[in-house]
PDB file of N, CA and C in Angstrom:
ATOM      1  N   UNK A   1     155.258-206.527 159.646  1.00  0.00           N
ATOM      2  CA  UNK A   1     155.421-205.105 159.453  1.00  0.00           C
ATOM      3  C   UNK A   1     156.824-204.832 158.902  1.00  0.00           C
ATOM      4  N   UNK A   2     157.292-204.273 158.001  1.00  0.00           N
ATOM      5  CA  UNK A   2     157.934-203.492 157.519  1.00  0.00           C
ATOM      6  C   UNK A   2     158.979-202.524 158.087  1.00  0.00           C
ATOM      7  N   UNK A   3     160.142-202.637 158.808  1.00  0.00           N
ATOM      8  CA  UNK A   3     160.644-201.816 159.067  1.00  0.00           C
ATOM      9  C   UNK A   3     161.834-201.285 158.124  1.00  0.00           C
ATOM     10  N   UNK A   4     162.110-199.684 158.344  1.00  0.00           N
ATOM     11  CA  UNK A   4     163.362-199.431 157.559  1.00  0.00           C
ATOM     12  C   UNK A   4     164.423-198.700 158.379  1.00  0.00           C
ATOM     13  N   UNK A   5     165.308-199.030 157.908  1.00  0.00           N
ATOM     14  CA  UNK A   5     166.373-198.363 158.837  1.00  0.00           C
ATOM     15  C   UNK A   5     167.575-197.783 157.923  1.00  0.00           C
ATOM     16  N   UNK A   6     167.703-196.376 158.474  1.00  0.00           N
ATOM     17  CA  UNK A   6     169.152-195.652 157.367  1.00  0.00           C
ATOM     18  C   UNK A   6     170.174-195.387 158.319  1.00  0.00           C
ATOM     19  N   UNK A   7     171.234-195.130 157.595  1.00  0.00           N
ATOM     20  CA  UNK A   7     172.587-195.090 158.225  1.00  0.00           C
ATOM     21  C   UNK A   7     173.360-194.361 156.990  1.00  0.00           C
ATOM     22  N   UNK A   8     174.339-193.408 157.999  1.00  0.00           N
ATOM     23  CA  UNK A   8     175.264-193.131 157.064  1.00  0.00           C
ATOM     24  C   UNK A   8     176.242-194.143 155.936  1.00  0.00           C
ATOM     25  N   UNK A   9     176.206-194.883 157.032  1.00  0.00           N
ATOM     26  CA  UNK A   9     176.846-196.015 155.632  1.00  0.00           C
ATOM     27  C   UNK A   9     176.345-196.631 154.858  1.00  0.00           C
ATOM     28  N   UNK A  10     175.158-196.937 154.857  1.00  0.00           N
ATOM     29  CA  UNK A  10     174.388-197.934 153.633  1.00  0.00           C
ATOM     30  C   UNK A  10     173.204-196.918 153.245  1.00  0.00           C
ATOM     31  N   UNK A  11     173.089-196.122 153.896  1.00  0.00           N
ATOM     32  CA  UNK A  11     171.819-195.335 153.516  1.00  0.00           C
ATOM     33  C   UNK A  11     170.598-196.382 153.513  1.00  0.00           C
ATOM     34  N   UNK A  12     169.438-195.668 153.196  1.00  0.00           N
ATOM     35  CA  UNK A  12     167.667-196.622 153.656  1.00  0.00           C
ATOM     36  C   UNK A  12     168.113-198.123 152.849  1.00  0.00           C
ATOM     37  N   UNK A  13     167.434-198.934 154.235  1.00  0.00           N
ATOM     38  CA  UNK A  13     167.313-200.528 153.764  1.00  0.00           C
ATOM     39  C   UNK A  13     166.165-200.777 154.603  1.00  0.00           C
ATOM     40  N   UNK A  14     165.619-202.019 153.625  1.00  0.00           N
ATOM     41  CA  UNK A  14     164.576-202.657 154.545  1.00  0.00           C
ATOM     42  C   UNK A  14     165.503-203.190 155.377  1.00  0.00           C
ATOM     43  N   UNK A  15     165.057-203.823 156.714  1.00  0.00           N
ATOM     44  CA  UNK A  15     165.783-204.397 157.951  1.00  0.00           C
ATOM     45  C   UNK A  15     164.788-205.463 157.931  1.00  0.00           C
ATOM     46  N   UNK A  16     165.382-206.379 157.583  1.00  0.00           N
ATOM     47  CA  UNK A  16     164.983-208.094 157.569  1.00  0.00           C
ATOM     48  C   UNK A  16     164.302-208.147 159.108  1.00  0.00           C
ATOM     49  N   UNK A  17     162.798-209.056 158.961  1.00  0.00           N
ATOM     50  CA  UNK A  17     162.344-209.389 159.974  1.00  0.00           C
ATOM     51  C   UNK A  17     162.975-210.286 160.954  1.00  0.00           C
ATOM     52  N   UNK A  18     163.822-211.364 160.825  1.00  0.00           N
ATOM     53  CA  UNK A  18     164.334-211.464 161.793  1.00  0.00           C
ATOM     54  C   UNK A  18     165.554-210.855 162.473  1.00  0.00           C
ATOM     55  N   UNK A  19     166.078-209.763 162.229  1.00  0.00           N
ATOM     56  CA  UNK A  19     166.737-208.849 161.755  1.00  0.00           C
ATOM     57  C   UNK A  19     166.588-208.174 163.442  1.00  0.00           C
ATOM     58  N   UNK A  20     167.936-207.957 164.587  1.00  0.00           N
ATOM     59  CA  UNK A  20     167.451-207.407 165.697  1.00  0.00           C
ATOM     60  C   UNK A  20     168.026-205.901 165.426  1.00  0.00           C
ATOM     61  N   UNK A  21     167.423-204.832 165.493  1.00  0.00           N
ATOM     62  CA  UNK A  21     167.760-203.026 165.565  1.00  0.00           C
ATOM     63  C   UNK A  21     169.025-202.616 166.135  1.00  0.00           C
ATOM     64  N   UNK A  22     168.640-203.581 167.327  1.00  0.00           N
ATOM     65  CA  UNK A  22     170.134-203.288 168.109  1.00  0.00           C
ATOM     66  C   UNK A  22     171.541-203.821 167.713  1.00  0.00           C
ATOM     67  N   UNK A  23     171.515-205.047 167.025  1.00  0.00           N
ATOM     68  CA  UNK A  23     172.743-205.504 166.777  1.00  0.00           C
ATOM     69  C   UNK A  23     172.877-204.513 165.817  1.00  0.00           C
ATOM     70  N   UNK A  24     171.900-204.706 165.140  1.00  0.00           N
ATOM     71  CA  UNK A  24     172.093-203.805 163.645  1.00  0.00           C
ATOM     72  C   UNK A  24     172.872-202.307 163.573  1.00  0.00           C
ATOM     73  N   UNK A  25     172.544-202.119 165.078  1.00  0.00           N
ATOM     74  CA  UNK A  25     173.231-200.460 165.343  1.00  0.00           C
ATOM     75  C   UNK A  25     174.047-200.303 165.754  1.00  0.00           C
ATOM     76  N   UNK A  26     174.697-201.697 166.688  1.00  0.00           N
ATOM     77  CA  UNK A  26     176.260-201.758 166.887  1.00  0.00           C
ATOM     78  C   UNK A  26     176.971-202.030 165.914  1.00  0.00           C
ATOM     79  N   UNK A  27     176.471-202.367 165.026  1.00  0.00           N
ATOM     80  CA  UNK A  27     177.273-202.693 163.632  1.00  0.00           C
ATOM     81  C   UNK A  27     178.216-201.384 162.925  1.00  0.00           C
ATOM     82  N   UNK A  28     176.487-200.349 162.951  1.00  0.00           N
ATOM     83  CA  UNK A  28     175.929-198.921 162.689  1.00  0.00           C
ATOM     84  C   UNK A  28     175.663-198.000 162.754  1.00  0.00           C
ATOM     85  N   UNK A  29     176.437-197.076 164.077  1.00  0.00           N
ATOM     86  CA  UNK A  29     175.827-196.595 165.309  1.00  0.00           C
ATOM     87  C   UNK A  29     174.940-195.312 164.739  1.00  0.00           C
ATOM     88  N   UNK A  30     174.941-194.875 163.407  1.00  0.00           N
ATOM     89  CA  UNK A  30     174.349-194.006 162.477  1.00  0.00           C
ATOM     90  C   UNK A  30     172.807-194.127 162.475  1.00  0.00           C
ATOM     91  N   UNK A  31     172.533-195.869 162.911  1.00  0.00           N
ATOM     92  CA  UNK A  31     171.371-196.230 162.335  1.00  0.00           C
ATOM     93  C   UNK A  31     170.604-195.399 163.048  1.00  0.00           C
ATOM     94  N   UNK A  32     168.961-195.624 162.554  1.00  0.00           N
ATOM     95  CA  UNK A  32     167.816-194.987 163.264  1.00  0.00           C
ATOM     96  C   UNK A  32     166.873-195.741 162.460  1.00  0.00           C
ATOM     97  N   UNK A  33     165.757-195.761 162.695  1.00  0.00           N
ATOM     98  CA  UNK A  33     164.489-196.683 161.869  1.00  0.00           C
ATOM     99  C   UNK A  33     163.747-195.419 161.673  1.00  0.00           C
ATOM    100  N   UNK A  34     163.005-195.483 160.414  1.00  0.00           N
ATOM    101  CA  UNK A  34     162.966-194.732 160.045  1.00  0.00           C
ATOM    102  C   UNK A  34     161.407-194.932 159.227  1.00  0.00           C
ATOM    103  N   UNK A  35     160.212-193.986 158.645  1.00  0.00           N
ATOM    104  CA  UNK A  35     158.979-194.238 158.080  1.00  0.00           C
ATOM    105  C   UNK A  35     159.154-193.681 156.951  1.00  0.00           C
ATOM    106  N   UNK A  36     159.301-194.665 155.783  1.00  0.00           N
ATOM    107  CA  UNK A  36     159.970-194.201 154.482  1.00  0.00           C
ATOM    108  C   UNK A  36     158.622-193.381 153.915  1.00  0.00           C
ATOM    109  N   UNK A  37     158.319-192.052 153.380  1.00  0.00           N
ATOM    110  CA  UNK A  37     157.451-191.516 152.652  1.00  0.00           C
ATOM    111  C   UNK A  37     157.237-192.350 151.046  1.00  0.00           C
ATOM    112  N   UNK A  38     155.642-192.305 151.159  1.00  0.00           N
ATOM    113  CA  UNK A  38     154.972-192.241 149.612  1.00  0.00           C
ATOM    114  C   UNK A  38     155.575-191.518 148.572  1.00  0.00           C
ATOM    115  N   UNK A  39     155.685-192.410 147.329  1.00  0.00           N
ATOM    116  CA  UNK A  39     156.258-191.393 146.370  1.00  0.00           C
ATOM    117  C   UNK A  39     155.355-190.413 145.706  1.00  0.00           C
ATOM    118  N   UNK A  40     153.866-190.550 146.709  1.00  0.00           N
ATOM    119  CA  UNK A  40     153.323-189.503 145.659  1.00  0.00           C
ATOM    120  C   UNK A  40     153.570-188.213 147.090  1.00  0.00           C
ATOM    121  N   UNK A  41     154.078-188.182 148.108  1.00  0.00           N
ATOM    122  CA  UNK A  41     154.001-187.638 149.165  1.00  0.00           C
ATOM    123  C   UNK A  41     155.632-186.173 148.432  1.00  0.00           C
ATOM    124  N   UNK A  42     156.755-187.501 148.177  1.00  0.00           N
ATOM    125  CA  UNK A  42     158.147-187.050 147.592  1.00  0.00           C
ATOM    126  C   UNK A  42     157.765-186.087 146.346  1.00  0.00           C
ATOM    127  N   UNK A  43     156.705-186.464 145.570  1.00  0.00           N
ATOM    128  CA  UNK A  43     156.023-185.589 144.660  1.00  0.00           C
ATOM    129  C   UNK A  43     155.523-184.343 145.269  1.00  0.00           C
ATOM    130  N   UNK A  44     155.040-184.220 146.340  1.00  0.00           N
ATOM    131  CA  UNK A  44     154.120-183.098 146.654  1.00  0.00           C
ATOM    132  C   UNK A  44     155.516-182.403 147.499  1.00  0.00           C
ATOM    133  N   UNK A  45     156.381-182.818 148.089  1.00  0.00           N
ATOM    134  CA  UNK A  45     157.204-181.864 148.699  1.00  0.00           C
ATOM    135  C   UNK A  45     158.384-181.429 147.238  1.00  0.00           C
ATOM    136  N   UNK A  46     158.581-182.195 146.739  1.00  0.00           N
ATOM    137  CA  UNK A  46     159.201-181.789 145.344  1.00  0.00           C
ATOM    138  C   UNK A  46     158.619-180.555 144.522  1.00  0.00           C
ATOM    139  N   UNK A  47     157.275-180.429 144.491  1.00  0.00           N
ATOM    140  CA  UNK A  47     156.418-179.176 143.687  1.00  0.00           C
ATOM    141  C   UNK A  47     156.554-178.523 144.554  1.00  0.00           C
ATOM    142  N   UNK A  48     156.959-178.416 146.479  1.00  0.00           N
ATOM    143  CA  UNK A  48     156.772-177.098 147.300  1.00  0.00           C
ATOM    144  C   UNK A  48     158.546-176.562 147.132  1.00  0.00           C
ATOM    145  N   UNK A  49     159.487-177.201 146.139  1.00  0.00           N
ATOM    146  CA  UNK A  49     160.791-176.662 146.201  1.00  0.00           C
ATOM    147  C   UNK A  49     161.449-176.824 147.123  1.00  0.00           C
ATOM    148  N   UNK A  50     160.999-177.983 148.096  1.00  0.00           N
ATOM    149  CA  UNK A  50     161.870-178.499 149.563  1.00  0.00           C
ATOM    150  C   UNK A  50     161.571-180.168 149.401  1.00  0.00           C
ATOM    151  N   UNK A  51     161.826-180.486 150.612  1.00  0.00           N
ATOM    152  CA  UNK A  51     161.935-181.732 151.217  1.00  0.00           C
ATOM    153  C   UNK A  51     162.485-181.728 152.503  1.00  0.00           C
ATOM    154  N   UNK A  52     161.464-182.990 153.256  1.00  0.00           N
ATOM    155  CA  UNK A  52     161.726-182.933 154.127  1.00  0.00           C
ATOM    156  C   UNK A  52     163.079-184.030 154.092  1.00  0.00           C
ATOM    157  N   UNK A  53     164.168-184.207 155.536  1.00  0.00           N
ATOM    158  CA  UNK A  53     164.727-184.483 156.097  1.00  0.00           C
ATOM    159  C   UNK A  53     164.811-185.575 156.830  1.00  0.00           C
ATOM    160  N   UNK A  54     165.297-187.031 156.709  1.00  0.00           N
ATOM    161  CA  UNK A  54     164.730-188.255 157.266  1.00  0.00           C
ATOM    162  C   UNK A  54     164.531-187.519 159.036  1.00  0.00           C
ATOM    163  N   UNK A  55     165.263-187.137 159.832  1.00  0.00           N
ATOM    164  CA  UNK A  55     164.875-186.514 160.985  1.00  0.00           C
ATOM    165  C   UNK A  55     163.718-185.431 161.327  1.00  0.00           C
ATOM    166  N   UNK A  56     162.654-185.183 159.788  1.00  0.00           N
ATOM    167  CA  UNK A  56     161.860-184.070 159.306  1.00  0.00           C
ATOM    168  C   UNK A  56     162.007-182.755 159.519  1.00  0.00           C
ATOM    169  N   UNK A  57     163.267-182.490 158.908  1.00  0.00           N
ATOM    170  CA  UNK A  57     163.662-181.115 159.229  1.00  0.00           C
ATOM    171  C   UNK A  57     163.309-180.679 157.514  1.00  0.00           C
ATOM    172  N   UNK A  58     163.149-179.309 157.158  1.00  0.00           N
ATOM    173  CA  UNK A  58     162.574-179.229 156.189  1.00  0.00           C
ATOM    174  C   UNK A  58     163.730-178.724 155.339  1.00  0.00           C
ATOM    175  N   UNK A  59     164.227-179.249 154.314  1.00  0.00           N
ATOM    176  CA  UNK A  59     165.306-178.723 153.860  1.00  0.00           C
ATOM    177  C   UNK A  59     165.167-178.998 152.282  1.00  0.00           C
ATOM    178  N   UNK A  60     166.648-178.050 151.259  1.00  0.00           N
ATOM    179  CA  UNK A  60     166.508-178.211 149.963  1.00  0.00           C
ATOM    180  C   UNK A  60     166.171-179.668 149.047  1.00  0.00           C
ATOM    181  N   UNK A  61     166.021-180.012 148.342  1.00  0.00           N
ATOM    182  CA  UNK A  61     165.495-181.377 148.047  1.00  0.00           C
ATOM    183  C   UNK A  61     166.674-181.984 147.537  1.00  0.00           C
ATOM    184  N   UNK A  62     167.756-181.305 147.459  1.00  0.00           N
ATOM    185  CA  UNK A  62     169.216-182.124 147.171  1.00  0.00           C
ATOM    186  C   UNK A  62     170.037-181.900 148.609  1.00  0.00           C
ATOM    187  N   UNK A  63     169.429-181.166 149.885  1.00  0.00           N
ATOM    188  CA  UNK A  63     170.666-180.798 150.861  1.00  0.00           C
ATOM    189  C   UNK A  63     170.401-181.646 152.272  1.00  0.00           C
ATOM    190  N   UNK A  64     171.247-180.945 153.021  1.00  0.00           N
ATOM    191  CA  UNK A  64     171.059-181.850 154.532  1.00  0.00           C
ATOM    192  C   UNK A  64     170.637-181.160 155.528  1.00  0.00           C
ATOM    193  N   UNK A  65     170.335-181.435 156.674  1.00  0.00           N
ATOM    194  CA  UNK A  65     169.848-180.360 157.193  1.00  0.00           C
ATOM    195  C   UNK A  65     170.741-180.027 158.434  1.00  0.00           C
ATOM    196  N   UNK A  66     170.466-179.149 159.606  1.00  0.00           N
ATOM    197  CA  UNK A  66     171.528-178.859 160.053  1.00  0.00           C
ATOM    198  C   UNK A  66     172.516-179.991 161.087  1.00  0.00           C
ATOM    199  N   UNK A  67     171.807-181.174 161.365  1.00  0.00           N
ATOM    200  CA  UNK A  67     171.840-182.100 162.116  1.00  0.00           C
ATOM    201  C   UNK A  67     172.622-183.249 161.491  1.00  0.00           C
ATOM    202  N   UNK A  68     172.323-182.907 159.620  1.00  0.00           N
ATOM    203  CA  UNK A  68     173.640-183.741 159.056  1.00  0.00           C
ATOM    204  C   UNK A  68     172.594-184.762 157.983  1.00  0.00           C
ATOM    205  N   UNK A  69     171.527-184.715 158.579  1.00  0.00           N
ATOM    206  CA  UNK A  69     170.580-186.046 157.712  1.00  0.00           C
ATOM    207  C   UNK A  69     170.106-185.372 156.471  1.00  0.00           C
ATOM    208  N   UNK A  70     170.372-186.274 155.285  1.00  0.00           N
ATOM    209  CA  UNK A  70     169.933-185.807 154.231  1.00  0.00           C
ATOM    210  C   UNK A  70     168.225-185.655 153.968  1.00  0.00           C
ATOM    211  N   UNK A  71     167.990-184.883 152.871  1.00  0.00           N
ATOM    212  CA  UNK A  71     166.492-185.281 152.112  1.00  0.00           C
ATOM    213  C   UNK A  71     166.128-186.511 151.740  1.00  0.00           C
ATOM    214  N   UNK A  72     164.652-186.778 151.740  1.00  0.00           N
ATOM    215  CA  UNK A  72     164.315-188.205 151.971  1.00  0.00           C
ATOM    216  C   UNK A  72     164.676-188.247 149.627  1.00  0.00           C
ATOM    217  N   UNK A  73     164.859-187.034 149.121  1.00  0.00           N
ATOM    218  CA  UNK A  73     165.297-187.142 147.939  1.00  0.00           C
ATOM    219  C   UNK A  73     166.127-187.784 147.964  1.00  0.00           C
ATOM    220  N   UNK A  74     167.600-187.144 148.543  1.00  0.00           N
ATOM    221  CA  UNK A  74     169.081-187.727 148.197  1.00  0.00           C
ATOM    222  C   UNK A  74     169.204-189.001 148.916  1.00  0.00           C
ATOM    223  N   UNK A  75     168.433-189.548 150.098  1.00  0.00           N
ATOM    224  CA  UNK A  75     168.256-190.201 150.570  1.00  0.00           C
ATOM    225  C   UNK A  75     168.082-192.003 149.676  1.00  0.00           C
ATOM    226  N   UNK A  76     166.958-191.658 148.751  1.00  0.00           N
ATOM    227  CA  UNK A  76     166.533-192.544 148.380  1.00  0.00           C
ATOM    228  C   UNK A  76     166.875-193.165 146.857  1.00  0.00           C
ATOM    229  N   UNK A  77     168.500-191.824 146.622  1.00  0.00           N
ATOM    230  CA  UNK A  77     168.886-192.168 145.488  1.00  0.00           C
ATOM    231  C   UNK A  77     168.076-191.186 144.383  1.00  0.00           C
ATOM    232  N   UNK A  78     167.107-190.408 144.462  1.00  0.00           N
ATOM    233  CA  UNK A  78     165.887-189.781 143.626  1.00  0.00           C
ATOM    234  C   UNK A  78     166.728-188.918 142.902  1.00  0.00           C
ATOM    235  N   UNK A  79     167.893-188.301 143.253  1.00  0.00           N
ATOM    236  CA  UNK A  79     168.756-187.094 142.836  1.00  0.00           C
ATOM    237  C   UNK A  79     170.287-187.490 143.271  1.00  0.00           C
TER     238      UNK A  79
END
């Protein structure tokens, strides 16, 4: 399985399977794992003039939301 994990400092990465969360977050304390959206999904919130928020808060498709986490846009480099 596939996990991903973002952080303010590296922003979304796959997290290598042998790869433990926890070290990874003392490294990182930003981290969180995270369920990267479909790009045809980034398409459909892109035509509603939002995006959601890796924490799914619903916000501008270039902004952050109030908690600090960007759009899974700016997120993923898209903008």
């Amino acid at each position: 399985m596939k996990r991903h994990v973002w952080s303010k400092e590296r922003g979304v990465r796959l997290l290598k399977a042998e790869a433990n969360f926890e070290a990874y977050r003392e490294k990182y304390p930003s981290a969180r794992l995270v369920k990267v959206p479909s790009v045809r999904k980034l398409e459909e919130w892109s035509n509603e003039c939002g995006c959601k928020a890796i924490d799914g808060c619903w916000v501008e498709p270039d902004g952050t939301c109030g908690h600090g986490f960007p759009s899974w846009l700016l997120a993923m480099g898209m903008i």
